[in-house]
Each structure stands twice: as structure tokens, then as C-alpha cells.
PDB file of N, CA and C in Angstrom:
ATOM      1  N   UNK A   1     254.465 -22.596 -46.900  1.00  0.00           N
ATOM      2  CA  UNK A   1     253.663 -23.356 -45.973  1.00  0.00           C
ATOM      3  C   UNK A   1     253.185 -22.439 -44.842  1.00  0.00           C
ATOM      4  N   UNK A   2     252.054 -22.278 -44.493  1.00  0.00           N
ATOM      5  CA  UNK A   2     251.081 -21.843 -43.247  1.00  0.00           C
ATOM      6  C   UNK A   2     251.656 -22.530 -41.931  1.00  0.00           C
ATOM      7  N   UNK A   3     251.659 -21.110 -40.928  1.00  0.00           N
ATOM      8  CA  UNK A   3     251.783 -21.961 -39.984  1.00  0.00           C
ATOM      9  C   UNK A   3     251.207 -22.997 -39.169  1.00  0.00           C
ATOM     10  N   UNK A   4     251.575 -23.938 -38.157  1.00  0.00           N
ATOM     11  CA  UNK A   4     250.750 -24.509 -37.578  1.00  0.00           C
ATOM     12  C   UNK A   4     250.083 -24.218 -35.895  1.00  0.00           C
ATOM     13  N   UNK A   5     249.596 -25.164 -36.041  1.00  0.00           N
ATOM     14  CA  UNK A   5     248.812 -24.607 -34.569  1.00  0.00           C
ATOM     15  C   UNK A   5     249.698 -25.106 -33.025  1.00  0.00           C
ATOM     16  N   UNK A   6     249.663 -24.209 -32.466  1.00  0.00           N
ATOM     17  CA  UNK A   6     250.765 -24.461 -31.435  1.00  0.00           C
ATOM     18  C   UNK A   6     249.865 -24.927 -29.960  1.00  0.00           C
ATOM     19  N   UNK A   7     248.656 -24.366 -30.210  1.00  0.00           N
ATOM     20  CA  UNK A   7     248.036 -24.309 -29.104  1.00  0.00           C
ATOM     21  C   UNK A   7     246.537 -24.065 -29.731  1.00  0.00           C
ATOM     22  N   UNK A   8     245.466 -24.589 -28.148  1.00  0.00           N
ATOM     23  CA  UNK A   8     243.710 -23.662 -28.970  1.00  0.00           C
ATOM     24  C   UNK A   8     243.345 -23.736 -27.644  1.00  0.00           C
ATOM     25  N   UNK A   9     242.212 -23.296 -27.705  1.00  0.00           N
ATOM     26  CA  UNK A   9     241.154 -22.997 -26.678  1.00  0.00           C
ATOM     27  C   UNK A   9     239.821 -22.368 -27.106  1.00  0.00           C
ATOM     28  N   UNK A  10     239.037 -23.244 -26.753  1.00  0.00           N
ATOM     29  CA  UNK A  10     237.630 -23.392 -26.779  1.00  0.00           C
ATOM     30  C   UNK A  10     237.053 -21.997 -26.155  1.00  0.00           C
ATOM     31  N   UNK A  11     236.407 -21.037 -26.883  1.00  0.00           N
ATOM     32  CA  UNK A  11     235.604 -19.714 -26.660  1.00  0.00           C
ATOM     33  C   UNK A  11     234.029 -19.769 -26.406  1.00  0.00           C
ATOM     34  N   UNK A  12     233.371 -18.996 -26.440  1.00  0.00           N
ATOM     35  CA  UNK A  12     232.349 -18.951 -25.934  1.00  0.00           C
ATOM     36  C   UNK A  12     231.484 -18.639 -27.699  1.00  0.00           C
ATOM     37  N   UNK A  13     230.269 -19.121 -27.528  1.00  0.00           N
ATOM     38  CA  UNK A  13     229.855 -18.951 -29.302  1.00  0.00           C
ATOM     39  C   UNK A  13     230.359 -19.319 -30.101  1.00  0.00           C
ATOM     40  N   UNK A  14     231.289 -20.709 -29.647  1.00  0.00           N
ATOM     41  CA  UNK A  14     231.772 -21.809 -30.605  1.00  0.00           C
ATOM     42  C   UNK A  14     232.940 -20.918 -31.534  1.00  0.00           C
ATOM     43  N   UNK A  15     233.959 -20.389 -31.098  1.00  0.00           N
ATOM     44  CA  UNK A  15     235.019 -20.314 -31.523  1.00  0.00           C
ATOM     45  C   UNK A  15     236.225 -20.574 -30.936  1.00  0.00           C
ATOM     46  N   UNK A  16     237.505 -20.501 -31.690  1.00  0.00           N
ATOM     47  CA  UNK A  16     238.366 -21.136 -30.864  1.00  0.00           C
ATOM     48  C   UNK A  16     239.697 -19.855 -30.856  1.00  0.00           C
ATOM     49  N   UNK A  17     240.321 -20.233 -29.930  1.00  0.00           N
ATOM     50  CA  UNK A  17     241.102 -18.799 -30.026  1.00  0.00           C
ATOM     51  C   UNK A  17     242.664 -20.113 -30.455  1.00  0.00           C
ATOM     52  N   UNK A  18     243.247 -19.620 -31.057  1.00  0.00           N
ATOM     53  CA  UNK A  18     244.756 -20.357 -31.452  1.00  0.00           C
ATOM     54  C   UNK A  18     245.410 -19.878 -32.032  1.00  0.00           C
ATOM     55  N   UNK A  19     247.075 -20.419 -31.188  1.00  0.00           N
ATOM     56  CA  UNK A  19     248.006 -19.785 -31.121  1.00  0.00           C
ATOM     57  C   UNK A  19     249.130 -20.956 -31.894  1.00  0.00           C
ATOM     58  N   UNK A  20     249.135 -19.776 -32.935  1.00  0.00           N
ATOM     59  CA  UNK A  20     250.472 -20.775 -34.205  1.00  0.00           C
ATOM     60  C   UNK A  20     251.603 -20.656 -33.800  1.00  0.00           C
ATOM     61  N   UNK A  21     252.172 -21.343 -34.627  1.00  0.00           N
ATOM     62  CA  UNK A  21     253.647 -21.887 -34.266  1.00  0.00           C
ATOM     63  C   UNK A  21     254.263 -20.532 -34.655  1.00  0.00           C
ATOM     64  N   UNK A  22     254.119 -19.429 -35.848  1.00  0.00           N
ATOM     65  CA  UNK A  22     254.893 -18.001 -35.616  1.00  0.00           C
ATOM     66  C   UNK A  22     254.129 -16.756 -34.486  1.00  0.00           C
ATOM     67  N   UNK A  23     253.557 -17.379 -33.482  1.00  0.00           N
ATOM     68  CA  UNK A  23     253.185 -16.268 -32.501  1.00  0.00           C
ATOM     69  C   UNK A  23     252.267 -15.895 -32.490  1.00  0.00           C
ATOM     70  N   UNK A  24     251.371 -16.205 -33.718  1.00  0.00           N
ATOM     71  CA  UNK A  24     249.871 -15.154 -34.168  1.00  0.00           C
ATOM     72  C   UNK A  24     249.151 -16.076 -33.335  1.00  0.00           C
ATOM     73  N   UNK A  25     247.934 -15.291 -32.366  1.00  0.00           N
ATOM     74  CA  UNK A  25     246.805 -15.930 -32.074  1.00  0.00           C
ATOM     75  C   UNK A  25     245.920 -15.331 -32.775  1.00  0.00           C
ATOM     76  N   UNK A  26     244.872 -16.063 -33.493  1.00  0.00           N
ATOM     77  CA  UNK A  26     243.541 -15.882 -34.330  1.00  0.00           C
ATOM     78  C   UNK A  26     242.376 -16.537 -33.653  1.00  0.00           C
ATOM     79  N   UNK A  27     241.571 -15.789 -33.769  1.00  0.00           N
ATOM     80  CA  UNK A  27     240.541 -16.537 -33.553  1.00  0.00           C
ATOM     81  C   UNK A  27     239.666 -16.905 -34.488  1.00  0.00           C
ATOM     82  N   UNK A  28     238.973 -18.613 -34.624  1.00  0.00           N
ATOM     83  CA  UNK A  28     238.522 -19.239 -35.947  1.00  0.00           C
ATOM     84  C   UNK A  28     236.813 -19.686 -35.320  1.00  0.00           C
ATOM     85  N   UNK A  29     236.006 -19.007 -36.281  1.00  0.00           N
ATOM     86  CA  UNK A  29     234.643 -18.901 -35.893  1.00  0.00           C
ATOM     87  C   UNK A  29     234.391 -20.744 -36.632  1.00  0.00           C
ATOM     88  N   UNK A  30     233.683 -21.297 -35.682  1.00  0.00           N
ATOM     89  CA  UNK A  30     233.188 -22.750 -36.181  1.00  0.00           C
ATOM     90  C   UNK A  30     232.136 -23.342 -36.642  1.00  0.00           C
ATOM     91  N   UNK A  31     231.126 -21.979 -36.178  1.00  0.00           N
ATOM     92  CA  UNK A  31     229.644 -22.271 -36.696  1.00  0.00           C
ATOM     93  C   UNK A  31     229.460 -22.399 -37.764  1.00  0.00           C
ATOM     94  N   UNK A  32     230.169 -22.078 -38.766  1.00  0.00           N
ATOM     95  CA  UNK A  32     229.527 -21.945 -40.384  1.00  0.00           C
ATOM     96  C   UNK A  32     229.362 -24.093 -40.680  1.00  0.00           C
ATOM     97  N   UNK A  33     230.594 -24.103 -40.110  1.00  0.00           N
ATOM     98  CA  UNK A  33     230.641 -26.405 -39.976  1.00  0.00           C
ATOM     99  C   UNK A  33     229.477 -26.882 -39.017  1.00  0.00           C
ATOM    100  N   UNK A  34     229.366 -25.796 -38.455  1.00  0.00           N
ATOM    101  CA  UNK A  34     228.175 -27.100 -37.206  1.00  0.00           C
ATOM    102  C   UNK A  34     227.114 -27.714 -37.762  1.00  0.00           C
ATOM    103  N   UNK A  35     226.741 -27.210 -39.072  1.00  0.00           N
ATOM    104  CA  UNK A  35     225.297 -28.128 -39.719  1.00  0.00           C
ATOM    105  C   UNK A  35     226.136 -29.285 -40.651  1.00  0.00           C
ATOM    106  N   UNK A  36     226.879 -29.249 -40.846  1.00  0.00           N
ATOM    107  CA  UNK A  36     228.019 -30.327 -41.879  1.00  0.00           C
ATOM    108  C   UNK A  36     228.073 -31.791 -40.815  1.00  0.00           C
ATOM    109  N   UNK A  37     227.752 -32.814 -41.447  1.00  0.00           N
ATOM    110  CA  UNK A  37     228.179 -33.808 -41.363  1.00  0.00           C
ATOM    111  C   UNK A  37     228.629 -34.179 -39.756  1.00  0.00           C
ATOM    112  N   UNK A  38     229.355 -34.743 -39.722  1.00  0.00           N
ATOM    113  CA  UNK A  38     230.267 -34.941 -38.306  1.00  0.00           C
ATOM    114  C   UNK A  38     229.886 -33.666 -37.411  1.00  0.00           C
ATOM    115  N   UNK A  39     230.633 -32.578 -37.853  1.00  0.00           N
ATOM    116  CA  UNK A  39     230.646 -31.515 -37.128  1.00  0.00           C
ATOM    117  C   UNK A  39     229.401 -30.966 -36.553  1.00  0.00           C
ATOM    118  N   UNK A  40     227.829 -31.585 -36.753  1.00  0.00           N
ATOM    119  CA  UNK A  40     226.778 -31.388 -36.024  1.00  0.00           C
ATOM    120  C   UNK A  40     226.920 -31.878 -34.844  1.00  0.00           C
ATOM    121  N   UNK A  41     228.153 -32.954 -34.398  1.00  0.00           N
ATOM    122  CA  UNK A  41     228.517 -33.261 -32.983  1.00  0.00           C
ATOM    123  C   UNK A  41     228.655 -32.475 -31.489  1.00  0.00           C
ATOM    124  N   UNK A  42     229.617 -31.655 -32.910  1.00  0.00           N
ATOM    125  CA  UNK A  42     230.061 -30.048 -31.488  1.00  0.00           C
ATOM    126  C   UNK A  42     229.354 -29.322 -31.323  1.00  0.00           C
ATOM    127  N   UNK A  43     227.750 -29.505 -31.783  1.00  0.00           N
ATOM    128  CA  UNK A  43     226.552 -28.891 -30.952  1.00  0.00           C
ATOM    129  C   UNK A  43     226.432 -28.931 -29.640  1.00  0.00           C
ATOM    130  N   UNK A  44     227.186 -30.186 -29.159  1.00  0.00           N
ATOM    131  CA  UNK A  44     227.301 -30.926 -27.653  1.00  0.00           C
ATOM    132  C   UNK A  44     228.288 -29.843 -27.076  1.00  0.00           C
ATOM    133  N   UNK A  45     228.045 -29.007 -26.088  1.00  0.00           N
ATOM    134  CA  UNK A  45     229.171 -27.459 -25.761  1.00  0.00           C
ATOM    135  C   UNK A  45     230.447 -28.870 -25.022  1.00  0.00           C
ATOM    136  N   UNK A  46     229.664 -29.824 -24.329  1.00  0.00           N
ATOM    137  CA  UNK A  46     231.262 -30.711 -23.561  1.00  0.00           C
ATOM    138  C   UNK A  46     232.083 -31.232 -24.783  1.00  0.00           C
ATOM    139  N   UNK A  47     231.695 -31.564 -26.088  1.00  0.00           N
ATOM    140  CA  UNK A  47     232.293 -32.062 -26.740  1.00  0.00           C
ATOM    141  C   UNK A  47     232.991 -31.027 -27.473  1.00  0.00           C
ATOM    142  N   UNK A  48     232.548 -29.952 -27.625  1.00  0.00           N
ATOM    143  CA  UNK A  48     233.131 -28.661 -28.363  1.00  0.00           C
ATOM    144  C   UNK A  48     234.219 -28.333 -27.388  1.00  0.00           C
ATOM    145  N   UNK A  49     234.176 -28.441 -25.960  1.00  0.00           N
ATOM    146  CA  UNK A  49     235.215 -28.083 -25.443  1.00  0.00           C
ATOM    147  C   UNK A  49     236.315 -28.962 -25.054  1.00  0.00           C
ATOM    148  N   UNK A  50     236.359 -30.359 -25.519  1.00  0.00           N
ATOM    149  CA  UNK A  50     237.627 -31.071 -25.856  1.00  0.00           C
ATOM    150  C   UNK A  50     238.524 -31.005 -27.024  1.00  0.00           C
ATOM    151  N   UNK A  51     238.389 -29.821 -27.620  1.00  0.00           N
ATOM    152  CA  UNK A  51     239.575 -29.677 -29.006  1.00  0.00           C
ATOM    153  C   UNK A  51     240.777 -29.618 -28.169  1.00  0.00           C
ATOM    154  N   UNK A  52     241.680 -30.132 -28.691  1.00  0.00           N
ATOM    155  CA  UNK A  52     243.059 -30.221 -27.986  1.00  0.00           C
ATOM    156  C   UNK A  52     243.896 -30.017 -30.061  1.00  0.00           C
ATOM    157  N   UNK A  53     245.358 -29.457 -29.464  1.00  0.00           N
ATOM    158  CA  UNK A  53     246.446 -29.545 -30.498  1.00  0.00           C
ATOM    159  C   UNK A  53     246.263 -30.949 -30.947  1.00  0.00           C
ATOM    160  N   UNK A  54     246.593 -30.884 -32.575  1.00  0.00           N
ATOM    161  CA  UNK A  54     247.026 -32.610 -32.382  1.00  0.00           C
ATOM    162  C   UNK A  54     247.758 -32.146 -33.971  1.00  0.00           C
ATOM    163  N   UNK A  55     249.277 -32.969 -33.940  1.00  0.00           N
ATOM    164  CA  UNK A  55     249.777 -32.766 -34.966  1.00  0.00           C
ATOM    165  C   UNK A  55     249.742 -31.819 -35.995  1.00  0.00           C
ATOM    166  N   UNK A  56     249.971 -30.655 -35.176  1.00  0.00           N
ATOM    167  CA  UNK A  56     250.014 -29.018 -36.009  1.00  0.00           C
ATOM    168  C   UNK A  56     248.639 -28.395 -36.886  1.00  0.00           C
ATOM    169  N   UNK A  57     247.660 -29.094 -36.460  1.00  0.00           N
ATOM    170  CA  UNK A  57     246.101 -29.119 -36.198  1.00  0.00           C
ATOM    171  C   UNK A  57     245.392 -29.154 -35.236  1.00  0.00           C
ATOM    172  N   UNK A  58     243.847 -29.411 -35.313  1.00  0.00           N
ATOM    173  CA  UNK A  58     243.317 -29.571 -33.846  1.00  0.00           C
ATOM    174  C   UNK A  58     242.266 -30.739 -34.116  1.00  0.00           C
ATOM    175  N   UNK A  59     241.999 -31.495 -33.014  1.00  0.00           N
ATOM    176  CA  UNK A  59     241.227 -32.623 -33.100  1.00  0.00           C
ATOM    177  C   UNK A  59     240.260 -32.509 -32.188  1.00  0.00           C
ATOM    178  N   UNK A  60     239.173 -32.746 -31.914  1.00  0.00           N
ATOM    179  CA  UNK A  60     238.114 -33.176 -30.604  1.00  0.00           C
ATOM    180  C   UNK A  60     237.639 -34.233 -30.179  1.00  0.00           C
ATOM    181  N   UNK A  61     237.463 -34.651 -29.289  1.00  0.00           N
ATOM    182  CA  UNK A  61     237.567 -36.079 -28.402  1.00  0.00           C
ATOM    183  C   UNK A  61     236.669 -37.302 -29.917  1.00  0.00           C
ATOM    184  N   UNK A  62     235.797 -36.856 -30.645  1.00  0.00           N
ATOM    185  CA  UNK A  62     235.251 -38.067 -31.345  1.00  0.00           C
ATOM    186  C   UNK A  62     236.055 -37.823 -32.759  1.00  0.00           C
ATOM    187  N   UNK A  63     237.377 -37.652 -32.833  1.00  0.00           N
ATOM    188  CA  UNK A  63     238.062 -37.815 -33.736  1.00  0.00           C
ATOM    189  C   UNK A  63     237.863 -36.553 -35.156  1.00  0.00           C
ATOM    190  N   UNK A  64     236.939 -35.580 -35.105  1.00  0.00           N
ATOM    191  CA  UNK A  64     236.913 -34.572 -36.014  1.00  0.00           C
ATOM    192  C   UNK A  64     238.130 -33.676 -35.806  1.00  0.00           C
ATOM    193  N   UNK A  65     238.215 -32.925 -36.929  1.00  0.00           N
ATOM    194  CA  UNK A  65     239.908 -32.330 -37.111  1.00  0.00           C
ATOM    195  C   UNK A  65     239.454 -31.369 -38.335  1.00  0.00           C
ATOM    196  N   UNK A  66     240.638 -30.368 -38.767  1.00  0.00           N
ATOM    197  CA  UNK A  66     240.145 -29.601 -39.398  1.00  0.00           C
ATOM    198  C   UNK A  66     241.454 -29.299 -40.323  1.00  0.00           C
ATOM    199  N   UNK A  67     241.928 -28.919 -41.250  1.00  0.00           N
ATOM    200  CA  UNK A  67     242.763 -28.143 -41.768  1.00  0.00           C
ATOM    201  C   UNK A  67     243.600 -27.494 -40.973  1.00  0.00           C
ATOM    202  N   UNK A  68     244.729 -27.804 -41.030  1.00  0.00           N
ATOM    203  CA  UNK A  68     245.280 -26.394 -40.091  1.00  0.00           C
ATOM    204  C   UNK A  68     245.468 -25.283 -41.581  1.00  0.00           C
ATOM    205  N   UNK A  69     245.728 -25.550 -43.039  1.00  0.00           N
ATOM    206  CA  UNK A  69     245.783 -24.115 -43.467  1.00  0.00           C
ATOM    207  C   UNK A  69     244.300 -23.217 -43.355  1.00  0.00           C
ATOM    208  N   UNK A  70     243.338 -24.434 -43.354  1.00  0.00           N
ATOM    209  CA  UNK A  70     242.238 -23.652 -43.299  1.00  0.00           C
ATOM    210  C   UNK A  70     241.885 -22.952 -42.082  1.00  0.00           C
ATOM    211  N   UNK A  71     242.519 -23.339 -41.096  1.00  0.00           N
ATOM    212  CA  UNK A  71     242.471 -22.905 -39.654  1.00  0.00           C
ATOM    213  C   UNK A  71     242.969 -21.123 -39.478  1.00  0.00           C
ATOM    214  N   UNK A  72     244.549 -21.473 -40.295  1.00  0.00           N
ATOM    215  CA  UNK A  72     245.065 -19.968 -40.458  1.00  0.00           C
ATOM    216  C   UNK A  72     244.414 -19.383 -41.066  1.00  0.00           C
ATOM    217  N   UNK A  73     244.296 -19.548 -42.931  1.00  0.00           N
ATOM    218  CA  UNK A  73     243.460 -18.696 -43.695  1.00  0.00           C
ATOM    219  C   UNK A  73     242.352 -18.360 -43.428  1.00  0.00           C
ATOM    220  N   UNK A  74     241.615 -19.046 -42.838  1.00  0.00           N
ATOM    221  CA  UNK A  74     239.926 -18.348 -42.423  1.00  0.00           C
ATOM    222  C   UNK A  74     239.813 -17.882 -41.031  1.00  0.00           C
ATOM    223  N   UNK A  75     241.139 -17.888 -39.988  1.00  0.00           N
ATOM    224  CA  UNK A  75     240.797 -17.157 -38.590  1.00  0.00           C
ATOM    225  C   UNK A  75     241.326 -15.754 -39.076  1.00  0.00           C
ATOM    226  N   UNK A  76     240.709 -14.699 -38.042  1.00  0.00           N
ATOM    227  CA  UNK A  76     241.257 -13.441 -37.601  1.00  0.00           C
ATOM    228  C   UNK A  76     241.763 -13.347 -36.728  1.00  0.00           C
TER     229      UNK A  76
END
């Protein structure tokens, strides 16, 4: 099992910097989702910058969420 997300924070050019539950901070680029569905939301920069932790994932204020393995496997 991948770790989970311990923590995030909202970057500049729509990425997020986060810090897993074994210590690694990565940072996970978000643009490739912003034309997808829902995720054309967090075009809005105030709404992009309410991602908060939520249950070893991350969520943003209108309820979008993401993978946390996909969170690990695709950040650097």
C-alpha cells in the first residue's frame, strides 16, 4: 500500500506540494485534469486553493478528490 497524504498545499501553476504519511513531500502537477469533467472547476484559482487533507487524500471545497495512490505515483 502507497502512502497517504499527511498534508497539501496549493502552489502556484496549479500544483500542489504534499507531504505523506512516510515523510516524502512531492509535488503533483494538476493541469493535465483541469479540462476533465468536474475538475474544469479549479480553473477558479479561490477554489483551487481550498484543497485541504481529507481521509489520507485530498478534497476541495465543491467536493472533488483524487486518488491518493495516484497522488503518490504521478507526483515528484
Amino acid at each position: 500500500m502507497n502512502p497517504r497524504v499527511a498534508n497539501v498545499k496549493p502552489e502556484q501553476n496549479y500544483t500542489l506540494s504534499i507531504t505523506f504519511t512516510n515523510g516524502e513531500v512531492k509535488s503533483f502537477d494538476v493541469k493535465p485534469y483541469m479540462n476533465i469533467g468536474i475538475f474544469k472547476e479549479l480553473n477558479d484559482n479561490s477554489l483551487f486553493n481550498s484543497v485541504k487533507p481529507f481521509l489520507g487524500s485530498i478534497q476541495w471545497a465543491n467536493g472533488v478528490d483524487l486518488c491518493p495512490d495516484t497522488l503518490y505515483l504521478e507526483s515528484k
